[in-house]
PDB file of N, CA and C in Angstrom:
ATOM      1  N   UNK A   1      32.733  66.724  10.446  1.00  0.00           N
ATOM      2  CA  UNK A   1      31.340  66.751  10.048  1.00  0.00           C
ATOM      3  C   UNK A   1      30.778  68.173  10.201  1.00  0.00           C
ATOM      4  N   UNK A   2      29.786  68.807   9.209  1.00  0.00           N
ATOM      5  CA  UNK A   2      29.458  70.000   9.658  1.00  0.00           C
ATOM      6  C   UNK A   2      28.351  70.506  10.646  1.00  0.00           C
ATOM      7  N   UNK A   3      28.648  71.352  11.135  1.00  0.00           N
ATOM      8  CA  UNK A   3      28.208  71.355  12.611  1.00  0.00           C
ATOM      9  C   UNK A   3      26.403  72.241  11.550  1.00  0.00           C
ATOM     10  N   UNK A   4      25.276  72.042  13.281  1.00  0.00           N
ATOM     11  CA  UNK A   4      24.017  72.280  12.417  1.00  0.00           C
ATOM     12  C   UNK A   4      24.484  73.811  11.605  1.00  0.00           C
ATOM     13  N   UNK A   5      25.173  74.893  12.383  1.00  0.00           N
ATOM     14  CA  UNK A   5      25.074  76.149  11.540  1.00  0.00           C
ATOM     15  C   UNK A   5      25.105  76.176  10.192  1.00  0.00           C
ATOM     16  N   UNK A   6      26.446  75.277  10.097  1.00  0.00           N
ATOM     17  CA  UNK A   6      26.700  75.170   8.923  1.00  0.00           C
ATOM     18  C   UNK A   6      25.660  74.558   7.496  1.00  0.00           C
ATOM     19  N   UNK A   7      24.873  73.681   8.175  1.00  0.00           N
ATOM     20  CA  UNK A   7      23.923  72.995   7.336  1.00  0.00           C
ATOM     21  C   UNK A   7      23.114  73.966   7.572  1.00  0.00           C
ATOM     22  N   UNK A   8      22.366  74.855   8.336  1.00  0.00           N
ATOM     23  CA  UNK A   8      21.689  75.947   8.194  1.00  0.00           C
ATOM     24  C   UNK A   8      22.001  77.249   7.172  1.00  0.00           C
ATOM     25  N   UNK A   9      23.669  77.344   6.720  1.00  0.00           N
ATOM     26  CA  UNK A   9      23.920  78.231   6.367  1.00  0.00           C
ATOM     27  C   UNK A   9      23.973  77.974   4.930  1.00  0.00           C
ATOM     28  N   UNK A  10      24.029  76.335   4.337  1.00  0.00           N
ATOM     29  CA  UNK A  10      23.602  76.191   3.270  1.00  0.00           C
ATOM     30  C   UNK A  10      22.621  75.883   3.192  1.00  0.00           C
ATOM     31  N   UNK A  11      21.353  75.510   3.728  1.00  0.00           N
ATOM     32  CA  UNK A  11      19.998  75.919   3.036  1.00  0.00           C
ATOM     33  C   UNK A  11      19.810  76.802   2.928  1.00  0.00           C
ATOM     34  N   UNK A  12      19.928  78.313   4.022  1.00  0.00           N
ATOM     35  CA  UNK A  12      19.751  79.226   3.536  1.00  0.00           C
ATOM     36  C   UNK A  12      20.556  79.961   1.985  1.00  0.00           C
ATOM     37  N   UNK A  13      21.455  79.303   2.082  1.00  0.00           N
ATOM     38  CA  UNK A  13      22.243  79.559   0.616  1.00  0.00           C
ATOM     39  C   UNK A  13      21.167  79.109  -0.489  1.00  0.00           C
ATOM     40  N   UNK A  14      20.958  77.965  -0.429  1.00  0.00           N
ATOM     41  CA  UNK A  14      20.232  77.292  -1.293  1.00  0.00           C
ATOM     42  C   UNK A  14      18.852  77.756  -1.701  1.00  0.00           C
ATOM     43  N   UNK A  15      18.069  78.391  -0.632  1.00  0.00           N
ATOM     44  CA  UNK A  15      17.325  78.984  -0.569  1.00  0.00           C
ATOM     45  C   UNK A  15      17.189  80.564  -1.514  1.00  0.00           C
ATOM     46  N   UNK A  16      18.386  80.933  -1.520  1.00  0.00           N
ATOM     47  CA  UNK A  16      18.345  82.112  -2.251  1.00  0.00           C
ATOM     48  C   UNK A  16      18.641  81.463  -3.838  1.00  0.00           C
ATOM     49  N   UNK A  17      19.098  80.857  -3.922  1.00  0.00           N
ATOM     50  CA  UNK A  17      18.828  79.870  -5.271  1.00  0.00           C
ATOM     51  C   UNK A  17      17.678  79.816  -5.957  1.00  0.00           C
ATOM     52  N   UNK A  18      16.697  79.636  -5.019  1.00  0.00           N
ATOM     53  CA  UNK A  18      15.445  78.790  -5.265  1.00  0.00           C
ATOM     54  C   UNK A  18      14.375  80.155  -5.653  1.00  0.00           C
ATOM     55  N   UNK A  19      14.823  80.992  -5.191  1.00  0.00           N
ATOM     56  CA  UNK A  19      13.935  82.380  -5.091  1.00  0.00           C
ATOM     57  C   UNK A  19      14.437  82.749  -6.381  1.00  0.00           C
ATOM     58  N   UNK A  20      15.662  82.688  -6.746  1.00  0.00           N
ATOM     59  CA  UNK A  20      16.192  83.308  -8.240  1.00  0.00           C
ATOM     60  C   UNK A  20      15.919  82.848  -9.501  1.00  0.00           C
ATOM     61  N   UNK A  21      15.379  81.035  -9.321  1.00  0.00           N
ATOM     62  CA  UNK A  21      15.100  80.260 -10.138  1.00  0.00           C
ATOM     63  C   UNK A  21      13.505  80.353 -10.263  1.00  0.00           C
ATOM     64  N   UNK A  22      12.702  80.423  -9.518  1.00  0.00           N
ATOM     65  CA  UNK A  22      11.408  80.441  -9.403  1.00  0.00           C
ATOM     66  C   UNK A  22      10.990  81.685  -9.942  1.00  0.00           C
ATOM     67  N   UNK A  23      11.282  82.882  -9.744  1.00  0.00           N
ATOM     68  CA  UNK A  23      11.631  83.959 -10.305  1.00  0.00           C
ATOM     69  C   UNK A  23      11.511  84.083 -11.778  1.00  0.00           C
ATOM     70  N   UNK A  24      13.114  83.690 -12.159  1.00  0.00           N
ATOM     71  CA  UNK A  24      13.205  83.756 -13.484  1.00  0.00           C
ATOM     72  C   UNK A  24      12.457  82.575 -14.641  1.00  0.00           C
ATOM     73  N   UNK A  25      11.565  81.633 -14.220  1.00  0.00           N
ATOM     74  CA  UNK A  25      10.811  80.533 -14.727  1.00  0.00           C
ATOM     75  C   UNK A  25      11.420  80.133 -15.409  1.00  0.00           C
ATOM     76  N   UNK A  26      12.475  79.824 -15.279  1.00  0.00           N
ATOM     77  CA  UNK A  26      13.746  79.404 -15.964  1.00  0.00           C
ATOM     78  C   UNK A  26      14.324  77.885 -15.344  1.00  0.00           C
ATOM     79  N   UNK A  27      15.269  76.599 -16.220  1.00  0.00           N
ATOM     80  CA  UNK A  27      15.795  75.494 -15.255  1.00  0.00           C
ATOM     81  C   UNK A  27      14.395  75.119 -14.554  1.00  0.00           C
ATOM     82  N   UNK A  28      13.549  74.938 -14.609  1.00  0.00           N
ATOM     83  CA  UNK A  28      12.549  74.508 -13.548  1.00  0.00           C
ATOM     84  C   UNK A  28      12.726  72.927 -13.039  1.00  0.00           C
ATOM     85  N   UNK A  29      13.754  72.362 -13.528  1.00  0.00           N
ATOM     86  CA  UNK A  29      14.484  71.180 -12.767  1.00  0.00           C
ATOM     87  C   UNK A  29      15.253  71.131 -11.468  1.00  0.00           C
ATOM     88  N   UNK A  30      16.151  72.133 -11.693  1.00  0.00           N
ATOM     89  CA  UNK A  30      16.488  72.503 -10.554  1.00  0.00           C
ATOM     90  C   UNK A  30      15.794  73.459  -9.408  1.00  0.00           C
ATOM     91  N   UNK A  31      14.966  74.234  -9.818  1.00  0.00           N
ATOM     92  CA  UNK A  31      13.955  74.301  -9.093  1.00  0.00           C
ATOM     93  C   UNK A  31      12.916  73.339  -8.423  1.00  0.00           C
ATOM     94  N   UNK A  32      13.261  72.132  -8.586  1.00  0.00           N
ATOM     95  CA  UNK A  32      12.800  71.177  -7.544  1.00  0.00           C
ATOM     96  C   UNK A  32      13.620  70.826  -7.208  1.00  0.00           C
ATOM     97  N   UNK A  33      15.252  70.259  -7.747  1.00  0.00           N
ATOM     98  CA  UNK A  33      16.114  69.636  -6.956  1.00  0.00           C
ATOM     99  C   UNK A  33      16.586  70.569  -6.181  1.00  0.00           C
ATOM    100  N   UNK A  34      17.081  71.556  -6.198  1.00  0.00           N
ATOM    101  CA  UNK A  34      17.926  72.657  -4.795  1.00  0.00           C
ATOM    102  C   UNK A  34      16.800  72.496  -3.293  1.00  0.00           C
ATOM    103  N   UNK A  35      15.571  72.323  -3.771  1.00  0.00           N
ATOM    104  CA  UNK A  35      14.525  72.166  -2.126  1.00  0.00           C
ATOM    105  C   UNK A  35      14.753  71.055  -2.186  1.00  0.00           C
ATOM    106  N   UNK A  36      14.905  70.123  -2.578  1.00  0.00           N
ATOM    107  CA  UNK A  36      15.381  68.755  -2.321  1.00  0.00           C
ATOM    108  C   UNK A  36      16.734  68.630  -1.150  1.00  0.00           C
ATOM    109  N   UNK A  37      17.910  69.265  -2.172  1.00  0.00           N
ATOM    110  CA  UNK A  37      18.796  69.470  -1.132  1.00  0.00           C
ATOM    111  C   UNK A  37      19.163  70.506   0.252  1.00  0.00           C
ATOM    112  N   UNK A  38      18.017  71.455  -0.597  1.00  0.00           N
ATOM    113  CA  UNK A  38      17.935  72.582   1.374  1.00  0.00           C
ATOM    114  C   UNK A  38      17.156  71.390   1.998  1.00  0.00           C
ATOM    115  N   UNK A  39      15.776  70.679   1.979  1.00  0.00           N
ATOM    116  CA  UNK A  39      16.004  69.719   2.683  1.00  0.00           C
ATOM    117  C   UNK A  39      16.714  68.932   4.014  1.00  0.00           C
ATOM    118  N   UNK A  40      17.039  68.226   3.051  1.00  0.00           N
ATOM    119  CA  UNK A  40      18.660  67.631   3.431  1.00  0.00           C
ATOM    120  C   UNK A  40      19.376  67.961   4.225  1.00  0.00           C
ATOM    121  N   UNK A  41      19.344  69.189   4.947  1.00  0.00           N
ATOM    122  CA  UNK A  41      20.277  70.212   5.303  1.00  0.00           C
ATOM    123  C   UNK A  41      19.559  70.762   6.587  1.00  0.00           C
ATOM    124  N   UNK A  42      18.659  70.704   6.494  1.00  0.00           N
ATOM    125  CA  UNK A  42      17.479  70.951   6.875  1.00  0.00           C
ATOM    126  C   UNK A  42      17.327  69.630   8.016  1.00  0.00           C
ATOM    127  N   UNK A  43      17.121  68.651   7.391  1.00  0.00           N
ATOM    128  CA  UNK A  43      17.440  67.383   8.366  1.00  0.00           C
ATOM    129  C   UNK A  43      18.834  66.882   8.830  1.00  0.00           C
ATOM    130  N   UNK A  44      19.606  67.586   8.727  1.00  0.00           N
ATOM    131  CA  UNK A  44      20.953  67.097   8.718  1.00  0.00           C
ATOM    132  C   UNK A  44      21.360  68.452   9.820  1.00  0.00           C
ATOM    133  N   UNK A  45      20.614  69.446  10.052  1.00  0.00           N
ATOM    134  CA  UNK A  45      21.019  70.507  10.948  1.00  0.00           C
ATOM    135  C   UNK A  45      20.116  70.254  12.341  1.00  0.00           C
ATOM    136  N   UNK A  46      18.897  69.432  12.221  1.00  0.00           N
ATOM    137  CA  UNK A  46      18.250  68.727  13.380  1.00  0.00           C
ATOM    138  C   UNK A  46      19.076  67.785  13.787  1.00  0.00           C
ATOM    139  N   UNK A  47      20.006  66.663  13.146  1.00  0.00           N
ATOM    140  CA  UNK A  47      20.631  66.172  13.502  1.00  0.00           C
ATOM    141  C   UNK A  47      21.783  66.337  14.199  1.00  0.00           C
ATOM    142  N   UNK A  48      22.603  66.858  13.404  1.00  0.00           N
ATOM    143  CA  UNK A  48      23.932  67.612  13.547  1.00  0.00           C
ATOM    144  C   UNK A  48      23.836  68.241  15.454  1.00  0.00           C
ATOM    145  N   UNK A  49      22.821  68.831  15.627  1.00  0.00           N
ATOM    146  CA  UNK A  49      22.437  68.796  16.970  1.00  0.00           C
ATOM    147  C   UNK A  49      22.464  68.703  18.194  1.00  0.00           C
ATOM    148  N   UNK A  50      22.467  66.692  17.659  1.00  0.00           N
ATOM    149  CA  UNK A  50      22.760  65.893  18.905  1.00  0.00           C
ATOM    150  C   UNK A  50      24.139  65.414  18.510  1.00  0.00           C
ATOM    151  N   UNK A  51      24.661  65.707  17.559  1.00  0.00           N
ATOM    152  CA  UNK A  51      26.143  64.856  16.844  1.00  0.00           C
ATOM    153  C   UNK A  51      25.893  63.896  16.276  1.00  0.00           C
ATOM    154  N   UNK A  52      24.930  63.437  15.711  1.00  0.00           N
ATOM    155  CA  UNK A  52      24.587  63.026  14.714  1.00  0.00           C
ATOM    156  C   UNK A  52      24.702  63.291  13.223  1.00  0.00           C
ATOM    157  N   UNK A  53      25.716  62.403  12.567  1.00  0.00           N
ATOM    158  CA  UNK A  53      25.603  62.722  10.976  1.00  0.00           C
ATOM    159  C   UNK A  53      25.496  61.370  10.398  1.00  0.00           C
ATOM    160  N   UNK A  54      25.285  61.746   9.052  1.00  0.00           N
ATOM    161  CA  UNK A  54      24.544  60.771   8.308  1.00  0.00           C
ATOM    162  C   UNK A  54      25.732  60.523   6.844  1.00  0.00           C
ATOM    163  N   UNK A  55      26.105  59.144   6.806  1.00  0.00           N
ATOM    164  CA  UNK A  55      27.084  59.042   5.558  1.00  0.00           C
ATOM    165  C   UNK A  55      26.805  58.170   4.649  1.00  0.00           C
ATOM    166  N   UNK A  56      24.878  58.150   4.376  1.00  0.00           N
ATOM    167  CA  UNK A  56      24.398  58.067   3.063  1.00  0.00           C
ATOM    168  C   UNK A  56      22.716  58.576   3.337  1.00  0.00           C
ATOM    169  N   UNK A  57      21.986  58.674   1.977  1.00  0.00           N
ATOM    170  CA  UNK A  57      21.143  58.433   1.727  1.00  0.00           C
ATOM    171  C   UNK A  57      20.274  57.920   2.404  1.00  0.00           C
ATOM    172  N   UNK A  58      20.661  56.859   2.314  1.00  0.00           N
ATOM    173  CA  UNK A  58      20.011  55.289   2.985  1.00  0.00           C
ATOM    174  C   UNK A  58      19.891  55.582   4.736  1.00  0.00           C
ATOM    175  N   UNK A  59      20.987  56.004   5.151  1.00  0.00           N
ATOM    176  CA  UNK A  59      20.987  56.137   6.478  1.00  0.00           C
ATOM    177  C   UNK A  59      20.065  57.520   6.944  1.00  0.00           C
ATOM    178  N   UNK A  60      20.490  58.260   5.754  1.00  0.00           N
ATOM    179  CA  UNK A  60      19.400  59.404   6.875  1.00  0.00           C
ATOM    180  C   UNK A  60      17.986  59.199   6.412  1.00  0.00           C
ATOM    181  N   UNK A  61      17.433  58.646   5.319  1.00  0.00           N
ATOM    182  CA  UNK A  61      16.182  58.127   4.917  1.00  0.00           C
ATOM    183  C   UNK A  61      15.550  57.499   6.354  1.00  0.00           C
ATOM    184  N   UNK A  62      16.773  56.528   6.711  1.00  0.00           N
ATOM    185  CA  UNK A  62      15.862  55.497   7.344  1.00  0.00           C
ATOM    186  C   UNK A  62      15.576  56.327   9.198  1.00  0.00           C
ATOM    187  N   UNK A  63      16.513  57.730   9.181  1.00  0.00           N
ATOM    188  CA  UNK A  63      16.634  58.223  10.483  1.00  0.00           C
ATOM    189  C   UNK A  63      15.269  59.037  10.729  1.00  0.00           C
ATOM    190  N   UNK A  64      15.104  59.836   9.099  1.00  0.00           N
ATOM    191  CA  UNK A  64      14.038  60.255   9.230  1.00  0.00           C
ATOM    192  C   UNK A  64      12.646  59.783   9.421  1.00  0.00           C
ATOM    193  N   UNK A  65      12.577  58.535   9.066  1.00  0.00           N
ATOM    194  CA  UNK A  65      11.241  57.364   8.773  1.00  0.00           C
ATOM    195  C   UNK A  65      11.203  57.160  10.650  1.00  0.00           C
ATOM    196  N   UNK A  66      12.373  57.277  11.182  1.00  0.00           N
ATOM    197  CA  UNK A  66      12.218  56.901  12.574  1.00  0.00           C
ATOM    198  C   UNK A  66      12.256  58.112  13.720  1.00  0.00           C
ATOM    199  N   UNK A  67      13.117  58.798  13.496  1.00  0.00           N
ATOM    200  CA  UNK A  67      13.354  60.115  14.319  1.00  0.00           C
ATOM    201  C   UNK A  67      12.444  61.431  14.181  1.00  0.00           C
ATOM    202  N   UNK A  68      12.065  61.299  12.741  1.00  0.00           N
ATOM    203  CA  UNK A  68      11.237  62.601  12.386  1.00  0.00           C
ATOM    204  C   UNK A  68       9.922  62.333  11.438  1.00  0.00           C
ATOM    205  N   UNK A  69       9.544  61.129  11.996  1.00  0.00           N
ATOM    206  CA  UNK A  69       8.145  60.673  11.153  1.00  0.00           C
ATOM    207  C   UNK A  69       7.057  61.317  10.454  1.00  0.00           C
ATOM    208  N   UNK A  70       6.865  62.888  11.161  1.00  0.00           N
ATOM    209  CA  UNK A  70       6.264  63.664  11.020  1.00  0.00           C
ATOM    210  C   UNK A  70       6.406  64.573   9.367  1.00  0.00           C
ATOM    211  N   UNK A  71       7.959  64.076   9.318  1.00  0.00           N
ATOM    212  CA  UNK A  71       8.059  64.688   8.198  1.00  0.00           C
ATOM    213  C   UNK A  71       8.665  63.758   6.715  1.00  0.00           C
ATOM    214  N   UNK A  72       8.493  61.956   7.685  1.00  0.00           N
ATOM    215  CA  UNK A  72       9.085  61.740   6.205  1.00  0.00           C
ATOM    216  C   UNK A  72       8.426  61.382   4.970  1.00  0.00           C
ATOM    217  N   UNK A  73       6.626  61.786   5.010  1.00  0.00           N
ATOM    218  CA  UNK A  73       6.072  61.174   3.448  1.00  0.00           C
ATOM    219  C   UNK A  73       6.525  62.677   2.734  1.00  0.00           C
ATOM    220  N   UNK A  74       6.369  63.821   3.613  1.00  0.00           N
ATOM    221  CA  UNK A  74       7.155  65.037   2.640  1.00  0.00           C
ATOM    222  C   UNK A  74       8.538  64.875   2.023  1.00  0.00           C
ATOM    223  N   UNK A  75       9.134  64.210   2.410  1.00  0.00           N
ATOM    224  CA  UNK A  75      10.402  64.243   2.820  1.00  0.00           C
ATOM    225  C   UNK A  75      11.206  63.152   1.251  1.00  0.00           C
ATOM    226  N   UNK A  76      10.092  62.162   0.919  1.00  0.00           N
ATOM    227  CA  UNK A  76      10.359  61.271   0.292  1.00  0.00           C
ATOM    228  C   UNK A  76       9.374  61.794  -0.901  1.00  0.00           C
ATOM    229  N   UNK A  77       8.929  62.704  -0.685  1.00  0.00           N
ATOM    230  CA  UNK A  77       7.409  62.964  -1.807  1.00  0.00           C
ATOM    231  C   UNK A  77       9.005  63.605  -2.756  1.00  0.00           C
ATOM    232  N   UNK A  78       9.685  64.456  -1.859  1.00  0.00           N
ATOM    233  CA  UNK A  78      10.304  65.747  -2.345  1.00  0.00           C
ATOM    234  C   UNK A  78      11.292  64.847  -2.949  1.00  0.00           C
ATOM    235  N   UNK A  79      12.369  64.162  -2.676  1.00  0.00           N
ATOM    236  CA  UNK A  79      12.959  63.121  -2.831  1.00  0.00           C
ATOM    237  C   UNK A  79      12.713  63.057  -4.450  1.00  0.00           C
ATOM    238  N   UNK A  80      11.479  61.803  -4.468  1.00  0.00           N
ATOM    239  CA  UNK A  80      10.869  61.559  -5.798  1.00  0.00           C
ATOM    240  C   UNK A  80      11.018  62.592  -6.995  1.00  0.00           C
ATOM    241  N   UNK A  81      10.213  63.540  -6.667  1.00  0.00           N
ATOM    242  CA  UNK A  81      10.233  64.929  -7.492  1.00  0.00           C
ATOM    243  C   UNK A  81      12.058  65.288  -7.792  1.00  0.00           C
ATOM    244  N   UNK A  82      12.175  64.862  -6.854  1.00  0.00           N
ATOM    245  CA  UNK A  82      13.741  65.406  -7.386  1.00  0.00           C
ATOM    246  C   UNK A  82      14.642  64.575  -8.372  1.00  0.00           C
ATOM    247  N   UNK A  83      14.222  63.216  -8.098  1.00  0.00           N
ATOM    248  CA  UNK A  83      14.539  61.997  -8.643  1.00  0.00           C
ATOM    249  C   UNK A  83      14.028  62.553 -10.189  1.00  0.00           C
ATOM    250  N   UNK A  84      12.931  62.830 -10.521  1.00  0.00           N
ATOM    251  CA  UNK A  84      11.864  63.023 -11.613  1.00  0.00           C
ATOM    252  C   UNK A  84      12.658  63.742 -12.592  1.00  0.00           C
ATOM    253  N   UNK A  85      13.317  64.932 -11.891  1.00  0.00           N
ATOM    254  CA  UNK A  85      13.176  65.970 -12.449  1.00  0.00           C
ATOM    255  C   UNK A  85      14.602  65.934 -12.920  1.00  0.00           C
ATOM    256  N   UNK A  86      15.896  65.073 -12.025  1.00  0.00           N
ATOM    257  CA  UNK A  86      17.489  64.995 -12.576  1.00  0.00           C
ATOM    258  C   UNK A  86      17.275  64.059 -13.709  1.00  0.00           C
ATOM    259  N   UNK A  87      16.350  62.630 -13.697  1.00  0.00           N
ATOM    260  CA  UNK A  87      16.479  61.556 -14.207  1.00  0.00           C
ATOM    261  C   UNK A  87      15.610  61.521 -15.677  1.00  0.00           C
ATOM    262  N   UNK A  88      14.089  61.908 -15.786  1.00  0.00           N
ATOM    263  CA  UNK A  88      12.997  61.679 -16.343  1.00  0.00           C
ATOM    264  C   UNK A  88      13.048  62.608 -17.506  1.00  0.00           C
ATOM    265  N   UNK A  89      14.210  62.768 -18.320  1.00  0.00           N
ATOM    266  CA  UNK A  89      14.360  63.408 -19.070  1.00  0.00           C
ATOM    267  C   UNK A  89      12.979  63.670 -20.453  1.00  0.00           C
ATOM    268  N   UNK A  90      12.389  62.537 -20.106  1.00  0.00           N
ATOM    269  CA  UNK A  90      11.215  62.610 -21.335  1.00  0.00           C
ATOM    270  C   UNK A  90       9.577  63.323 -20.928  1.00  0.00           C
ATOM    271  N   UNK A  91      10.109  63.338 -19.725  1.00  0.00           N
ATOM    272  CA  UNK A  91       9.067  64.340 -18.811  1.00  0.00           C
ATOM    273  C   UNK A  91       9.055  66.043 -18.778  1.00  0.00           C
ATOM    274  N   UNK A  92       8.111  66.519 -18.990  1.00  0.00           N
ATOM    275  CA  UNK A  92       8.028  67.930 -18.752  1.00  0.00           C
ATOM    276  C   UNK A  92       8.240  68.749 -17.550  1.00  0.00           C
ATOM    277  N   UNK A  93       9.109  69.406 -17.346  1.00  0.00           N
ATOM    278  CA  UNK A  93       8.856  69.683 -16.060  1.00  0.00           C
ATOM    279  C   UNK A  93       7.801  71.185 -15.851  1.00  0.00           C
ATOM    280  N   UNK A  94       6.941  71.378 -15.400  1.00  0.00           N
ATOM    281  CA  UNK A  94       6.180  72.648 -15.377  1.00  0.00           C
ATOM    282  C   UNK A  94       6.070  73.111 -14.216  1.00  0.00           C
ATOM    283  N   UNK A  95       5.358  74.328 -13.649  1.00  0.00           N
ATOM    284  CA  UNK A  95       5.387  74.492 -13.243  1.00  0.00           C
ATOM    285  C   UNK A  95       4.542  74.429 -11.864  1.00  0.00           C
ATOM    286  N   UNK A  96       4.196  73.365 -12.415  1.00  0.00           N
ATOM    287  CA  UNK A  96       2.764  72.444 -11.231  1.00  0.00           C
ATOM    288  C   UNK A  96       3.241  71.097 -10.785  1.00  0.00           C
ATOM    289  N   UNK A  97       4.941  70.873 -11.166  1.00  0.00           N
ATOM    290  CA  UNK A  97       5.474  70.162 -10.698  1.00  0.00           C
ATOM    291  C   UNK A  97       6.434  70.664  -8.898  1.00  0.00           C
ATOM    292  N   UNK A  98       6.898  71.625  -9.836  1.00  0.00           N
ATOM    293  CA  UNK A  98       8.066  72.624  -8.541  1.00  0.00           C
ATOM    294  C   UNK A  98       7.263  73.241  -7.856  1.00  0.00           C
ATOM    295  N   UNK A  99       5.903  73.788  -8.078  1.00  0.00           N
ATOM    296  CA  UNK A  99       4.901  73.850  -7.082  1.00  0.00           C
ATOM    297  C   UNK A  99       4.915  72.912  -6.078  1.00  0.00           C
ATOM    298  N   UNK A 100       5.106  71.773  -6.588  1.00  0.00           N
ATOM    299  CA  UNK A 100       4.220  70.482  -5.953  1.00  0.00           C
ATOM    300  C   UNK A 100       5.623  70.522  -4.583  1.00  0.00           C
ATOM    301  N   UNK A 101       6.944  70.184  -5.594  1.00  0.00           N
ATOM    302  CA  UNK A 101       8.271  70.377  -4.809  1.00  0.00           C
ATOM    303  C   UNK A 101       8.118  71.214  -3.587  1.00  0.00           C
ATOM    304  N   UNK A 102       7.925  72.092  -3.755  1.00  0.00           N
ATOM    305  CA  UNK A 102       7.874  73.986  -2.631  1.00  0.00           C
ATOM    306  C   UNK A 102       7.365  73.455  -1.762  1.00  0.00           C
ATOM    307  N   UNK A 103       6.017  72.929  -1.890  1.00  0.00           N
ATOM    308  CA  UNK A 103       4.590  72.832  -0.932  1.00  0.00           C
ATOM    309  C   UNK A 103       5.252  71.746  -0.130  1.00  0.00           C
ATOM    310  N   UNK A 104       5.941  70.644  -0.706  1.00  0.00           N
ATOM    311  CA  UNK A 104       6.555  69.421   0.268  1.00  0.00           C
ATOM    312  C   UNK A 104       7.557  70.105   1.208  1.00  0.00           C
ATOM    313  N   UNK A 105       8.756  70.572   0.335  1.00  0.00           N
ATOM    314  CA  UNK A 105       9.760  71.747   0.782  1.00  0.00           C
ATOM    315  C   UNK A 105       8.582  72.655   2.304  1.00  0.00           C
ATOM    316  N   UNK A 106       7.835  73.048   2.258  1.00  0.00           N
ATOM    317  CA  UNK A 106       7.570  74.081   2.850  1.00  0.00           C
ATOM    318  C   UNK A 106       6.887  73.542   4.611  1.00  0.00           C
ATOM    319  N   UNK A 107       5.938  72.066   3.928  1.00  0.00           N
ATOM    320  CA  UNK A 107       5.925  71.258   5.177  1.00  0.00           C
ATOM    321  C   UNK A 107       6.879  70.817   5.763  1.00  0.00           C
ATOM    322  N   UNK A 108       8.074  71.044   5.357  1.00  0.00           N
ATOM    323  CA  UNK A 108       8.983  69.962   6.267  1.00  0.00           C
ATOM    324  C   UNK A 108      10.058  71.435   6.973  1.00  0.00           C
ATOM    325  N   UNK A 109      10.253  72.208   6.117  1.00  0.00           N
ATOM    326  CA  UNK A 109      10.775  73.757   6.817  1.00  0.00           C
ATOM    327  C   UNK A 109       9.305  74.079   7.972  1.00  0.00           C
ATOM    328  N   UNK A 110       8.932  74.207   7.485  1.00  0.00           N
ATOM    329  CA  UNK A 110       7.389  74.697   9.059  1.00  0.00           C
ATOM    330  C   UNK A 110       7.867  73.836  10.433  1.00  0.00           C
ATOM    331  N   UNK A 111       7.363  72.330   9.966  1.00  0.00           N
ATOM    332  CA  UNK A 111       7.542  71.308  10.449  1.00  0.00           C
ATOM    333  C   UNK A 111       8.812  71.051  11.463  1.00  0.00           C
ATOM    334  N   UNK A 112      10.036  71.506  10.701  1.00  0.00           N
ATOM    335  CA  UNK A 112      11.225  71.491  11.495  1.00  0.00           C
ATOM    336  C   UNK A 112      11.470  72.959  12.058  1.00  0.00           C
ATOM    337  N   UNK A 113      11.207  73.587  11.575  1.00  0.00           N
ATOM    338  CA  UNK A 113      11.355  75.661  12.200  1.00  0.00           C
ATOM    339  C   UNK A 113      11.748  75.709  13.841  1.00  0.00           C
ATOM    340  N   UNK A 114      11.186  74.627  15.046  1.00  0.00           N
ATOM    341  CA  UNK A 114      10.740  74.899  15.866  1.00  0.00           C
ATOM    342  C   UNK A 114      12.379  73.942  16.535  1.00  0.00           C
ATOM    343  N   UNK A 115      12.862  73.051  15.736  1.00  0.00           N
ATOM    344  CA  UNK A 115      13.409  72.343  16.524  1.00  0.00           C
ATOM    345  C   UNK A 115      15.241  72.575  15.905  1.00  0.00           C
ATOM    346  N   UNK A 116      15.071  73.896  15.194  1.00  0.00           N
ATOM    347  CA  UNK A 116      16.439  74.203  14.910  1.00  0.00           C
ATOM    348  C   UNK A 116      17.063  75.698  15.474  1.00  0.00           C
TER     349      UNK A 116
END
């Protein structure tokens, strides 16, 4: 399982993603899904922690709803948006969407900053 660095070392990967995409106003789909998955990584490096890992979805959804309450309506807002943006092909994606993404993205990085 990967230890937290490692899940630290891909959000920050991911992160430089997100700066290149936002940037170039370009893909603005994946510009919500990559903070989706730094995320992820993000909660999975709070975990990772205590030796804790997660081998679905479902399971770390329900860890976060319990372990990190603080952050899971962001957590599931971002989720959605990400859902929106792989799936909802008849939808626009603009840029007051991946805004919306960041700002969730950004409460839950603040939010967790302190405990990684």
């Amino acid at each position: 399982m990967p230890s937290q660095a490692e899940h630290l070392r891909r959000a920050d990967h991911d992160g430089h993603l997100v700066a290149q995409l936002t940037e170039a106003g370009e893909f603005q789909e994946w510009a919500i899904v990559v903070p989706a998955y730094r995320a992820l990584h993000l909660v999975e490096a709070v975990f990772a922690a205590s030796g804790i890992h997660h081998a679905s979805h479902l399971a770390r959804n329900r860890a976060v709803r319990t372990e990190l309450p603080e952050i899971a309506l962001p957590y599931v807002n971002l989720q959605n948006l990400s859902r929106i943006a792989r799936y909802d092909v008849d939808r626009t994606i603009d840029a007051s969407l991946v805004e919306s993404a960041l700002a969730e993205f950004t409460i839950i990085e603040t939010t967790l900053a302190g405990r990684l």
